[in-house]
Protein backbone atom coordinates (compact mmCIF):
# COMPACT_ATOMS: atom_id res chain seq x y z
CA UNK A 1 -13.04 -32.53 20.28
CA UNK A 2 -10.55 -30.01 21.35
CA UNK A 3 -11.13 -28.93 25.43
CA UNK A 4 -9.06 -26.50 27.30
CA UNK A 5 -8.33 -25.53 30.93
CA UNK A 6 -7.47 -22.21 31.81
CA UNK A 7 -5.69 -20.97 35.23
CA UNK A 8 -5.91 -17.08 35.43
CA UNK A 9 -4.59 -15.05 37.45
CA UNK A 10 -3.54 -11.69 37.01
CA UNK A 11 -0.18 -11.98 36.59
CA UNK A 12 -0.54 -14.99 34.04
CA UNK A 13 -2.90 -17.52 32.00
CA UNK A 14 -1.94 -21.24 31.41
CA UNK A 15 -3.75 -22.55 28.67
CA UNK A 16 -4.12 -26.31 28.79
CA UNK A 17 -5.58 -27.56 25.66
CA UNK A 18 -6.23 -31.71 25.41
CA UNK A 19 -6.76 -32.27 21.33
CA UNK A 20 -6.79 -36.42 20.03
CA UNK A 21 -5.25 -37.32 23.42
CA UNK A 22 -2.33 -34.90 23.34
CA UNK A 23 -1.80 -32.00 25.24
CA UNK A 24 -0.01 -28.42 24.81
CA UNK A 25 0.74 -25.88 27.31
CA UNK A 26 0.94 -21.97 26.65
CA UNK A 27 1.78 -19.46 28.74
CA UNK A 28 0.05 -15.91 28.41
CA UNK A 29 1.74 -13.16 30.30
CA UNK A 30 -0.85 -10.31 31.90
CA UNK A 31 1.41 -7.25 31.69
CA UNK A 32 -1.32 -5.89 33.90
CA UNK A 33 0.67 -3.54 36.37
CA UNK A 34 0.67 -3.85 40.34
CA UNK A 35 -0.87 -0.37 42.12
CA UNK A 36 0.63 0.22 45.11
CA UNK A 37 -1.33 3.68 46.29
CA UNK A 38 0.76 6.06 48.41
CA UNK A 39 -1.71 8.66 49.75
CA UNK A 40 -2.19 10.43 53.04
CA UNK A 41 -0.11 12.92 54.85
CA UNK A 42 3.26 13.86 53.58
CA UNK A 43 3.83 14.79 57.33
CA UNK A 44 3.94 13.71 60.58
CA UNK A 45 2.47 16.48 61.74
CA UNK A 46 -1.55 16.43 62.61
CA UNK A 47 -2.90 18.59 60.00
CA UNK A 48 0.24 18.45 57.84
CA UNK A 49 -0.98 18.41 53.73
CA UNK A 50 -2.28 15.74 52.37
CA UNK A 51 -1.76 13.87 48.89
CA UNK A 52 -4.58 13.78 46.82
CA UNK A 53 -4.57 9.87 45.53
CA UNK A 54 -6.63 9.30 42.33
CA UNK A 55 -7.79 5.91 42.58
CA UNK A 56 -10.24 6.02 39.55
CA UNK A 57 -6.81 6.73 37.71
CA UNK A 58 -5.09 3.51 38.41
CA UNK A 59 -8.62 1.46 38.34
CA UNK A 60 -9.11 3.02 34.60
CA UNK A 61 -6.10 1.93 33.82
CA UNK A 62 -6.04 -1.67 35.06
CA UNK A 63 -9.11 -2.17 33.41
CA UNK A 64 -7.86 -1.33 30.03
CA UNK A 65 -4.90 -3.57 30.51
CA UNK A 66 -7.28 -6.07 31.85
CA UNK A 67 -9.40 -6.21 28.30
CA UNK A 68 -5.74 -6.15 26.26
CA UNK A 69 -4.88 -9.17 28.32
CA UNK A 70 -8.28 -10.75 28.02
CA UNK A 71 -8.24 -10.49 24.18
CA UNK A 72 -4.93 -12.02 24.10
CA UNK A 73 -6.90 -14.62 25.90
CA UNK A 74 -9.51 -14.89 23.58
CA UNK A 75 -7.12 -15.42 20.43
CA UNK A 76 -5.62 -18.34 21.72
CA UNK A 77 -8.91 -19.84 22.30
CA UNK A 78 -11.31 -19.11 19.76
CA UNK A 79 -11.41 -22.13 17.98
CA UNK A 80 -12.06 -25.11 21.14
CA UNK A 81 -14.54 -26.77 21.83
CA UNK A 82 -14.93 -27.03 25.88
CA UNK A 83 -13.63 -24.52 27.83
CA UNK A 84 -13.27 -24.68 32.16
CA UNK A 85 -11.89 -21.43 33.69
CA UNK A 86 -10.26 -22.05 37.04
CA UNK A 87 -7.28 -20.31 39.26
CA UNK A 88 -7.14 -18.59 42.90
CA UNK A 89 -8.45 -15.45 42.35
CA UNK A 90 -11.35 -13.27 40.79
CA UNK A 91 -9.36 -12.93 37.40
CA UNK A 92 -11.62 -16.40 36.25
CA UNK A 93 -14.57 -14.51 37.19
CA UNK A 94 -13.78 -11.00 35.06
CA UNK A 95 -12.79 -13.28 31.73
CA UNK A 96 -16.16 -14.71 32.36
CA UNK A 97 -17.83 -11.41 32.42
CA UNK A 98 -15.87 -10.11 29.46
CA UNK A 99 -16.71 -13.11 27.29
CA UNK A 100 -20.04 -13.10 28.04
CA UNK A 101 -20.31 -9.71 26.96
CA UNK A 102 -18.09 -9.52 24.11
CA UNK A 103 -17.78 -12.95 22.72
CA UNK A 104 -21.32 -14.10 24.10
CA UNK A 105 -20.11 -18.06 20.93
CA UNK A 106 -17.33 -18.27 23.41
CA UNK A 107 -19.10 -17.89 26.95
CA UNK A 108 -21.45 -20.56 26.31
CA UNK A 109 -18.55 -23.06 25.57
CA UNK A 110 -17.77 -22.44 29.74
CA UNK A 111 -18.45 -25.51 31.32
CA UNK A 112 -17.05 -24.61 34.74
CA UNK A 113 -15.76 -22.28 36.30
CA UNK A 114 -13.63 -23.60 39.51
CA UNK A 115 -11.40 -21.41 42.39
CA UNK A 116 -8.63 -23.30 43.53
CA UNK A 117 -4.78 -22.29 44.60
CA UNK A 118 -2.06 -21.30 42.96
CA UNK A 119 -0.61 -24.82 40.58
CA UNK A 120 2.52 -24.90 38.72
CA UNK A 121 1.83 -26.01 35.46
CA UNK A 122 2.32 -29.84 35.78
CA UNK A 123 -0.24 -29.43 38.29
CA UNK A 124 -2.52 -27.75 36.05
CA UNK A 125 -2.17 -30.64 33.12
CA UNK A 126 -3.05 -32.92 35.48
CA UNK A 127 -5.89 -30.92 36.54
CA UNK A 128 -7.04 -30.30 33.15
CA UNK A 129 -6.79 -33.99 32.20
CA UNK A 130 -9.18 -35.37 35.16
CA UNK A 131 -11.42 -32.56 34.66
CA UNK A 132 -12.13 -33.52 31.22
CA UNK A 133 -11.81 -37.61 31.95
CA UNK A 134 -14.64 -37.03 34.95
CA UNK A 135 -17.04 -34.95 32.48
CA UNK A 136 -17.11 -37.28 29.91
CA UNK A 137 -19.21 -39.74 32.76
């Protein structure tokens, strides 16, 4: 049975995947770019002009390089078994969504999905492994 452990992020994926008692580790990079906003008055004068910021512009855009890195995601795992999604933000949360709207085969594999801190990726083997030892039980 081949199970894998994934800690997302948006910055980067670390795919954990436990086949015949050995493990590999992969590294998926995001590319998904930081938006830092700068809006408001150009001035400091009360009145002065003000930037118009378009934020739908930068949200469009993330989510497009959200779905590239998502199917990136998807191609390294399309062939396991078990599958637990876990890591400190809502990144777990949005591949969730995606693959149960796009790859609905792959969404039902999800056995967990689990928030927890940002792990360096001994951490997340280790993680991986007593995840899968306590769900065999």
């Amino acid at each position: 049975m081949k199970r894998t452990g994934i800690w997302l992020d948006k910055e980067k994926a670390i795919i954990v995947t436990q086949y015949n008692g050995d493990l590999s580790v992969n590294t998926i990079l995001s590319n998904v770019e930081n938006f830092h906003v700068h809006g408001g008055s150009g001035t400091r004068l009360k009145g002065g002009p003000q930037d118009v910021v378009q934020d739908s512009k930068y949200l469009e855009r993330e989510k497009l390089q959200l779905k590239r890195y998502f199917q990136n995601l998807v191609s390294e795992i399309k062939d396991v078994d078990e599958i637990v999604l876990f890591g400190p933000a809502e990144a777990k949360n949005k591949f969730y969504k995606e693959l149960n709207i796009a790859y609905k085969d792959l969404s039902a594999k999800v056995k967990d999905i689990v928030k927890t801190d940002k792990m360096t990726k001994r951490q997340v083997k280790s993680w991986v492994k007593a995840f899968f030892k306590t769900e065999k039980l």
